[in-house]
C-alpha atoms as a PDB file:
ATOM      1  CA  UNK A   1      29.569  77.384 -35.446  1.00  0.00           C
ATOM      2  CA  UNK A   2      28.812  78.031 -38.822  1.00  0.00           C
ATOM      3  CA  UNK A   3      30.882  77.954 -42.052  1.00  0.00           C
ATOM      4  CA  UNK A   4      30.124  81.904 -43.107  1.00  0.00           C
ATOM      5  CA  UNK A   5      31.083  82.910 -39.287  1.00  0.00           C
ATOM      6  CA  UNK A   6      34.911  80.764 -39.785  1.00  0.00           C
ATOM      7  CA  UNK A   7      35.310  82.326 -43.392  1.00  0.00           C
ATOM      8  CA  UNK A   8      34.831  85.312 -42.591  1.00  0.00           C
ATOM      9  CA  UNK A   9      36.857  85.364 -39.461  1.00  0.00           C
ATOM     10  CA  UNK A  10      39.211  83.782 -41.350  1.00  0.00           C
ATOM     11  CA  UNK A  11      39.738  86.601 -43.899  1.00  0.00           C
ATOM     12  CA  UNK A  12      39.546  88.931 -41.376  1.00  0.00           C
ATOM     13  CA  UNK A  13      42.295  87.720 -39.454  1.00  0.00           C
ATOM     14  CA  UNK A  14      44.233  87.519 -42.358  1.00  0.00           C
ATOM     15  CA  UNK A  15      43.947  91.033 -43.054  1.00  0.00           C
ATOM     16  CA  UNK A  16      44.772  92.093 -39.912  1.00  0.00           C
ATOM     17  CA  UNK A  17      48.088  89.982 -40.015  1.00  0.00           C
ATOM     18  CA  UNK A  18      48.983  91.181 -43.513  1.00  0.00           C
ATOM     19  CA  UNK A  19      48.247  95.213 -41.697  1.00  0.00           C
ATOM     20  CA  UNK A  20      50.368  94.238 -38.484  1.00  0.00           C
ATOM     21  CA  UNK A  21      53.375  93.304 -41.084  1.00  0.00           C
ATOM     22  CA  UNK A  22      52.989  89.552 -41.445  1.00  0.00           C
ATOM     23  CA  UNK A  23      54.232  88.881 -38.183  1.00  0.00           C
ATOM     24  CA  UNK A  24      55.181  85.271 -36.953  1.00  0.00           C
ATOM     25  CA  UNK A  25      53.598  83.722 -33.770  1.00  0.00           C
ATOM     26  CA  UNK A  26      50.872  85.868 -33.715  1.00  0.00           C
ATOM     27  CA  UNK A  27      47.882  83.861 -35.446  1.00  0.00           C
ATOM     28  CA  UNK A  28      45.846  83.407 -32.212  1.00  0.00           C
ATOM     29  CA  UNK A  29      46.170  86.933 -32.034  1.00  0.00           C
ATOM     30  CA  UNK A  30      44.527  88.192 -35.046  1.00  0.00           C
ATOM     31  CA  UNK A  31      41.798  85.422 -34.962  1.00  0.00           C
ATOM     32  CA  UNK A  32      40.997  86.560 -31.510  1.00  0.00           C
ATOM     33  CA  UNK A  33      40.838  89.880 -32.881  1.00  0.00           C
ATOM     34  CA  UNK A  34      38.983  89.035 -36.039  1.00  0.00           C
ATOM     35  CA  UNK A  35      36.339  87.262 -33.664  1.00  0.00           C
ATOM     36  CA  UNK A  36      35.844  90.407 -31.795  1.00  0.00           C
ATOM     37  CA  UNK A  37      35.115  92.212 -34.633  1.00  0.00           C
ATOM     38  CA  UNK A  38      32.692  89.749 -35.709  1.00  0.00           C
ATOM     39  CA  UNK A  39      30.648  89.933 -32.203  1.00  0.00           C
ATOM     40  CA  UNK A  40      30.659  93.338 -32.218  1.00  0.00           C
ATOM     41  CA  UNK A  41      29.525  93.482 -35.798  1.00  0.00           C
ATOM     42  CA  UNK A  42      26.963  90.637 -35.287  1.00  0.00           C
ATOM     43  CA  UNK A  43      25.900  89.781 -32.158  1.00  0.00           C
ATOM     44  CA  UNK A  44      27.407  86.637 -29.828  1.00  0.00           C
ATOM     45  CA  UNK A  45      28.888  83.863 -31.752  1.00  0.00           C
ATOM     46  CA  UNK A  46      27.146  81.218 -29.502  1.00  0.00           C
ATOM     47  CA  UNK A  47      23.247  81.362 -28.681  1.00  0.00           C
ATOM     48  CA  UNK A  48      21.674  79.112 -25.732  1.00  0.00           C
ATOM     49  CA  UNK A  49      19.725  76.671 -27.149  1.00  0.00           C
ATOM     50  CA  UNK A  50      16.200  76.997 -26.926  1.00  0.00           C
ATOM     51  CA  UNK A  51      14.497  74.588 -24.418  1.00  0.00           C
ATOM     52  CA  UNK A  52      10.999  75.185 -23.060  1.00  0.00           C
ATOM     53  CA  UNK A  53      11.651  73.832 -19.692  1.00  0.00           C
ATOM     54  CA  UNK A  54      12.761  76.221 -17.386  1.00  0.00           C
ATOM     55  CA  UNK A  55      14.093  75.058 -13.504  1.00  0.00           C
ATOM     56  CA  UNK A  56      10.024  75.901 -12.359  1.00  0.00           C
ATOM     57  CA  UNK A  57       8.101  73.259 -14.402  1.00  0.00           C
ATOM     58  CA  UNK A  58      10.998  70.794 -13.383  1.00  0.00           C
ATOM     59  CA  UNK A  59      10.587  71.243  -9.964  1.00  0.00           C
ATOM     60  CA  UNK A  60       6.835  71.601  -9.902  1.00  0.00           C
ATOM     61  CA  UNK A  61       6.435  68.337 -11.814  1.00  0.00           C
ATOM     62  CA  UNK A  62       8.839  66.860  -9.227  1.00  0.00           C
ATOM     63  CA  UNK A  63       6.559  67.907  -6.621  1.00  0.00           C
ATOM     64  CA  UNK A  64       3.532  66.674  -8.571  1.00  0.00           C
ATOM     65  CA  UNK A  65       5.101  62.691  -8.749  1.00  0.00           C
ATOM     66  CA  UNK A  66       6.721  62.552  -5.842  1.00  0.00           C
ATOM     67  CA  UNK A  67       5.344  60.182  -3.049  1.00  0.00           C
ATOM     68  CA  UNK A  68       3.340  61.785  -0.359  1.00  0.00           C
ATOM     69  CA  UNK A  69       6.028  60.689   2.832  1.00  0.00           C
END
């Protein structure tokens, strides 16, 4: 997760907590909020990392070592 992504949740959430009338308890709330806003705004906080070996290669290289029975 990177550093811009927390700030600006961060700020975010604490505008929205200063516009819902500083309430108490309700922290999770706005940051869940806030986070929302910044998937929406740009794109999924998490990406799959990148790996070029997909479930076919695995199992045809199984197939390739294994022992003839």
């Amino acid at each position: 997760m990177g550093t811009d992504r927390e700030e600006w949740i961060s700020k975010r959430a604490y505008e929205l907590w200063e516009q819902a009338g500083r309430p108490d308890g309700q922290d999770e709330e706005q940051w869940h909020a806030a986070s929302a806003e910044w998937e929406e705004e740009f794109g999924p906080t998490e990406t799959p990392p990148q790996d070029d070996t997909s479930l076919e290669s695995i199992d045809a290289e199984r197939t390739e070592t294994s022992p003839a029975p």
